[in-house]
N, C-alpha and C. Protein backbone atom coordinates (compact mmCIF):
# COMPACT_ATOMS: atom_id res chain seq x y z
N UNK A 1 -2.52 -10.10 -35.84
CA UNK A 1 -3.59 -10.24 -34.87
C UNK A 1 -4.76 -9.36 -35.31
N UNK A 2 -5.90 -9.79 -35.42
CA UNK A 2 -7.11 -9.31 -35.53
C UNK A 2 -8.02 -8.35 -34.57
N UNK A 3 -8.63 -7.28 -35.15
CA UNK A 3 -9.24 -6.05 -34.08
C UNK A 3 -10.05 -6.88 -32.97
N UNK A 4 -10.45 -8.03 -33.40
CA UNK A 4 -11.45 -8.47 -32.23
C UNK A 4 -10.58 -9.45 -31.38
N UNK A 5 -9.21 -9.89 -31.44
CA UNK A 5 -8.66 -10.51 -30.83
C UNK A 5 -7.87 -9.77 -30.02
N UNK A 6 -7.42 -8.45 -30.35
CA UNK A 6 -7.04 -7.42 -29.20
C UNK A 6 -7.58 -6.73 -28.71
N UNK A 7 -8.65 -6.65 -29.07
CA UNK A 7 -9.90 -6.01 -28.28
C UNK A 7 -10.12 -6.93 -26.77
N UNK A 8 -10.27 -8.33 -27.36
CA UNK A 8 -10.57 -9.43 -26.18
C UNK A 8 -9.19 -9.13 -25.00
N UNK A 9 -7.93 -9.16 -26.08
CA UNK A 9 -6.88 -9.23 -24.93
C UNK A 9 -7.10 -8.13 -24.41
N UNK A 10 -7.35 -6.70 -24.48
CA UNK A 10 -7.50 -5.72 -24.05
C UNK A 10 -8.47 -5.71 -22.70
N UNK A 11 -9.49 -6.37 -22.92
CA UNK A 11 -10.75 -6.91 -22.23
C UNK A 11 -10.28 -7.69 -20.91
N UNK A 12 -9.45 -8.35 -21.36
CA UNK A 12 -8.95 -9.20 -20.27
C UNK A 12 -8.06 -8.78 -19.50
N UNK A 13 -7.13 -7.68 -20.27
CA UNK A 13 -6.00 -6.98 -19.40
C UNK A 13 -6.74 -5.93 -18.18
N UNK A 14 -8.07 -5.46 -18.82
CA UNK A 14 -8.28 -4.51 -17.68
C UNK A 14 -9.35 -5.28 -16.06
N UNK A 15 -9.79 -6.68 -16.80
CA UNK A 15 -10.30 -7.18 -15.78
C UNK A 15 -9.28 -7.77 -14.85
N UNK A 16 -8.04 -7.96 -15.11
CA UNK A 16 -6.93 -8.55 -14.63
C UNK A 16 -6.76 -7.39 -13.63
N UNK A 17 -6.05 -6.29 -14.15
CA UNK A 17 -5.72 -4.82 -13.77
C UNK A 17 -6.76 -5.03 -12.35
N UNK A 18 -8.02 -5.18 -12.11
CA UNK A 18 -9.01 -4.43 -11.97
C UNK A 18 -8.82 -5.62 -10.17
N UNK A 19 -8.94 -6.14 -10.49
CA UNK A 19 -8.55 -7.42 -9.88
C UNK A 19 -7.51 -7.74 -8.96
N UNK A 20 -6.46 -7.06 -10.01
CA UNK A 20 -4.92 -6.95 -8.76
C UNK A 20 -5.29 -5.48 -7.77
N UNK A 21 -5.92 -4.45 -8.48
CA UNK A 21 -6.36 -3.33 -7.78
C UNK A 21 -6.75 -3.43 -6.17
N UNK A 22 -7.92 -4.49 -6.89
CA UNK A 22 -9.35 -4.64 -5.71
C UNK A 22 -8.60 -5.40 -4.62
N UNK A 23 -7.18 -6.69 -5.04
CA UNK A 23 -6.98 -7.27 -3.73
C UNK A 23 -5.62 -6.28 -3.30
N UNK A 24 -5.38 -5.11 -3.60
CA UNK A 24 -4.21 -4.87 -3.37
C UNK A 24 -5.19 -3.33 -2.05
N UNK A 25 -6.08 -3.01 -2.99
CA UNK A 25 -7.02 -2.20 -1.65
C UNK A 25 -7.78 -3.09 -0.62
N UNK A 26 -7.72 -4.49 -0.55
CA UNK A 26 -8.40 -5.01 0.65
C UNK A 26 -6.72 -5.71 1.54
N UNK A 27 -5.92 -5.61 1.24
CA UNK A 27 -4.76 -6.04 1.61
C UNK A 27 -4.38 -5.00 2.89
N UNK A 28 -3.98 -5.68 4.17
CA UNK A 28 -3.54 -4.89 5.35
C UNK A 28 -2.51 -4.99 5.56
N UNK A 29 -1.83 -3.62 5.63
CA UNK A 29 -0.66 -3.70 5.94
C UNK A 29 -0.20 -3.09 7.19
N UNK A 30 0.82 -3.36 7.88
CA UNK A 30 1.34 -2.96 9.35
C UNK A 30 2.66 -2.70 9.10
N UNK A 31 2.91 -1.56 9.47
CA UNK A 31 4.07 -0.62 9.64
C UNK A 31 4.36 -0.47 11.26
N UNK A 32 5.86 -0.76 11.53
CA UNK A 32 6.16 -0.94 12.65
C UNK A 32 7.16 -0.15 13.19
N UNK A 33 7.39 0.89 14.02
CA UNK A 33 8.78 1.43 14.57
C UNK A 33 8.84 1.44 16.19
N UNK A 34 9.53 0.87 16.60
CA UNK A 34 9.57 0.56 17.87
C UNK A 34 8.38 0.77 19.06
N UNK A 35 8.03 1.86 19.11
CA UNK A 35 6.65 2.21 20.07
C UNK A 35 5.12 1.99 19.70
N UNK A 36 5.48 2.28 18.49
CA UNK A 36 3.95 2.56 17.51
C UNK A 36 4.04 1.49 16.52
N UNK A 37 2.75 1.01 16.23
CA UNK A 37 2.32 0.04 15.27
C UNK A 37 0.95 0.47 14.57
N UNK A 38 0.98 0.96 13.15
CA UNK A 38 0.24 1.34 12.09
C UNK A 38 -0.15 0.56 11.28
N UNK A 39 -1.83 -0.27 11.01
CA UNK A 39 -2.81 -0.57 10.40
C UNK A 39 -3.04 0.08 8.96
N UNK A 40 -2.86 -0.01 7.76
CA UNK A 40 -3.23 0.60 6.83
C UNK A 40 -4.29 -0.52 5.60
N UNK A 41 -4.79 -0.33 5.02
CA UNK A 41 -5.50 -0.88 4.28
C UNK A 41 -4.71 0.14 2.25
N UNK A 42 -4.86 -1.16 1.55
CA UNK A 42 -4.39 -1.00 0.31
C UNK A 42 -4.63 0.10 -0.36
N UNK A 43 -5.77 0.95 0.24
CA UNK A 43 -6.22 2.75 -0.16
C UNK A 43 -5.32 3.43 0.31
N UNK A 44 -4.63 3.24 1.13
CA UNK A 44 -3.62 4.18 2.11
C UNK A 44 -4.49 4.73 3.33
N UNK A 45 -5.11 3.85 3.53
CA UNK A 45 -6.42 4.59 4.56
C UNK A 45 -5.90 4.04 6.00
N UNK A 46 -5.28 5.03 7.44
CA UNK A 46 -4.91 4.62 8.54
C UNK A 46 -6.15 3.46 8.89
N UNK A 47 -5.83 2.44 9.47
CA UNK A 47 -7.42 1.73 10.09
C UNK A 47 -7.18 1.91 11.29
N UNK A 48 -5.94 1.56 11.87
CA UNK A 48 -5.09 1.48 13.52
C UNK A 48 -3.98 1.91 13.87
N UNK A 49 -3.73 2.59 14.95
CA UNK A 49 -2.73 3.31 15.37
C UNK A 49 -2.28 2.62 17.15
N UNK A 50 -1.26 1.86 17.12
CA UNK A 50 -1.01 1.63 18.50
C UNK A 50 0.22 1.74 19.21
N UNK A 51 -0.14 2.16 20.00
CA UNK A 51 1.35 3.11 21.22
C UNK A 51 1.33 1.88 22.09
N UNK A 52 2.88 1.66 22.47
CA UNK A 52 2.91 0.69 23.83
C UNK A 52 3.13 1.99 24.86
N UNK A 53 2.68 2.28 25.46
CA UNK A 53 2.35 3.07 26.33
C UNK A 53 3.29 2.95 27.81
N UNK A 54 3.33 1.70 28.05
CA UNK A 54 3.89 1.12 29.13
C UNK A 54 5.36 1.40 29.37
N UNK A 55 5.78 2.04 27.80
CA UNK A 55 7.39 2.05 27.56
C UNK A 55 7.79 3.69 27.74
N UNK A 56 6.38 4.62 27.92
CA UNK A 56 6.92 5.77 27.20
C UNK A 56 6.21 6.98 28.12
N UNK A 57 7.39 7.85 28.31
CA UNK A 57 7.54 8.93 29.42
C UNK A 57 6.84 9.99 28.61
N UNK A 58 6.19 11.36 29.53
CA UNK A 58 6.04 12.31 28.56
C UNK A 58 6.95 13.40 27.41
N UNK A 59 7.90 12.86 28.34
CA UNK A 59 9.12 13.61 26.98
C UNK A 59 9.22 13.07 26.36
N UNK A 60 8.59 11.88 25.95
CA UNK A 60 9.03 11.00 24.48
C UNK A 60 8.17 11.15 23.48
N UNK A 61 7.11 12.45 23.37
CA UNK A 61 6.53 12.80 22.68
C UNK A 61 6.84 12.95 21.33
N UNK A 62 7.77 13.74 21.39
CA UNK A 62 8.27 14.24 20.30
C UNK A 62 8.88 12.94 19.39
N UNK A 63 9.54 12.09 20.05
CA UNK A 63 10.18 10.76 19.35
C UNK A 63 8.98 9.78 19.30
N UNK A 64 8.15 9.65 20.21
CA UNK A 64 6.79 9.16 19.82
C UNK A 64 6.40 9.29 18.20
N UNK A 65 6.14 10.72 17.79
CA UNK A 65 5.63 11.89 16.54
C UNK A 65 6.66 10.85 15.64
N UNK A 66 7.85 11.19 15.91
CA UNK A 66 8.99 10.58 14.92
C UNK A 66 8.53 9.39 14.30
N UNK A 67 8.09 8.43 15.31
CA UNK A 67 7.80 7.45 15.08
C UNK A 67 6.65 6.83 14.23
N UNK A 68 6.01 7.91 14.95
CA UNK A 68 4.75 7.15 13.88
C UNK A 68 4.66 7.53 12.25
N UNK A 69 5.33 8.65 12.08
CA UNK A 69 5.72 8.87 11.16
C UNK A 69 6.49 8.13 10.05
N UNK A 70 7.59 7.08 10.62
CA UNK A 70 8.17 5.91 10.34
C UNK A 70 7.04 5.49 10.18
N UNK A 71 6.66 5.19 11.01
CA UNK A 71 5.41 3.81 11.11
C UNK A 71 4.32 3.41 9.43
N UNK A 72 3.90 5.02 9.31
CA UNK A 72 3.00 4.87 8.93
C UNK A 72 3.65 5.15 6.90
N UNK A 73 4.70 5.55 6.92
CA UNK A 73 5.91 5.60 5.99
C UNK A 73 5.78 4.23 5.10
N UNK A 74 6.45 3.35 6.60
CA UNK A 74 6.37 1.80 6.09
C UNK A 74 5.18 1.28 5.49
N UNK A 75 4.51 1.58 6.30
CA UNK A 75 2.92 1.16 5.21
C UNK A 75 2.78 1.81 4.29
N UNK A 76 3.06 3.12 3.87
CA UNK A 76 2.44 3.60 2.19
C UNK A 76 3.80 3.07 1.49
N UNK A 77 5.11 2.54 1.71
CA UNK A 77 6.21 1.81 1.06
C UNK A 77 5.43 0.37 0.73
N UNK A 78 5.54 -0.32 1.73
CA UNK A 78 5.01 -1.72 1.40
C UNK A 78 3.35 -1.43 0.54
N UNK A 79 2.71 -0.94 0.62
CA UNK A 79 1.33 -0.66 -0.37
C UNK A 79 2.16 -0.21 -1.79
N UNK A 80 2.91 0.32 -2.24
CA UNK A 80 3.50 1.21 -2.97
C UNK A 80 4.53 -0.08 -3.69
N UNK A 81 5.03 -0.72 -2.90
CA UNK A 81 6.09 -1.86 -3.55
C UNK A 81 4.98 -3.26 -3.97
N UNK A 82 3.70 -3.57 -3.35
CA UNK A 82 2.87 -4.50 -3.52
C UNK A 82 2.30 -4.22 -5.25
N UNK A 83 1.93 -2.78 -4.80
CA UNK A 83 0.89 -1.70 -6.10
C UNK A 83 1.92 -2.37 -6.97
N UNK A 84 2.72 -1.98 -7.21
CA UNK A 84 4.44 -2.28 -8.51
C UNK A 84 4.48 -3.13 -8.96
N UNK A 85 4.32 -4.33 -7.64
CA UNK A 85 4.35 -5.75 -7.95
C UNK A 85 3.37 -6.57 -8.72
N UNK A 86 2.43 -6.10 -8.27
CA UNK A 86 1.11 -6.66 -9.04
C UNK A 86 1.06 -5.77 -10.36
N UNK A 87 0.41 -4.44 -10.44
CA UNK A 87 0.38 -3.50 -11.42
C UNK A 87 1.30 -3.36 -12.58
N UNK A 88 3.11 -3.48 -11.81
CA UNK A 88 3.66 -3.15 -13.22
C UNK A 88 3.65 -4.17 -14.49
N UNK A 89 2.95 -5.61 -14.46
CA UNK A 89 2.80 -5.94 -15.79
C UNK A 89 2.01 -5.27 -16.52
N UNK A 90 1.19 -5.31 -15.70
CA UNK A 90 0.27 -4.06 -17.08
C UNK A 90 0.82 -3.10 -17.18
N UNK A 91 1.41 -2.57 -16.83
CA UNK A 91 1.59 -0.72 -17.36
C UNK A 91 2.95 -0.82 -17.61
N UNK A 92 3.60 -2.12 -17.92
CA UNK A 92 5.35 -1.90 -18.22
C UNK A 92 5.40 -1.00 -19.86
N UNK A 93 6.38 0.01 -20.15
CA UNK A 93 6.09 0.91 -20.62
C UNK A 93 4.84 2.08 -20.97
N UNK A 94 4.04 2.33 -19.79
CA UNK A 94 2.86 2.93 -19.44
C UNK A 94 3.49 4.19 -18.37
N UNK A 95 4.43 4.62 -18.59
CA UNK A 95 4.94 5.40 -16.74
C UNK A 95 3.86 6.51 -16.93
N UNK A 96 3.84 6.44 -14.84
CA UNK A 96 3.16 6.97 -14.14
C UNK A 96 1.21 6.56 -14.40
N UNK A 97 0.88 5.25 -14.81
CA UNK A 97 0.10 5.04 -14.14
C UNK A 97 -0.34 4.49 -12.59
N UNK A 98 0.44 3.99 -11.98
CA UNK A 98 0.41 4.04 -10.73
C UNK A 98 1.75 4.20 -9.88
């Protein structure tokens, strides 16, 4: 293979890359644990945080906390297993680029 023909594939791998990036940061994800329901966007950026309220006493604070903690867990997992999914063709033997 020729310098200007892996140059091109090279060219193309990072517009690809660039691409799975961009829809994997506009991608919303919702993390769910029983009380609380967490909004995240593909940056890891909270967008929404919601309590059913209707269910929950003031001592359930603390398991409230628990929760959202789950909650918001699930969303940087599912962003984190999407990132893998899309990303690891490019970087298969590349570790720790994403």
């Amino acid at each position: 293979m020729n310098m200007q023909a892996m140059l091109k594939q090279a060219q193309k791998m990072q517009k690809d890359m660039m691409n799975a990036q961009e829809e994997i940061n506009n991608t919303v994800f919702t993390g769910k644990s029983s009380l609380v329901t967490v909004t995240m966007d593909g940056t890891k950026t909270v967008k929404s945080v919601k309590i059913d309220a209707d269910e929950l006493d003031k001592e359930d604070i603390e398991m409230l906390e628990d929760m959202m903690i789950v909650a918001v867990n699930d969303c940087v997992k599912q962003i984190n297993d999407l990132t893998e999914k899309k990303m690891g063709a490019y970087t298969k033997g590349m570790p720790g680029l994403f």
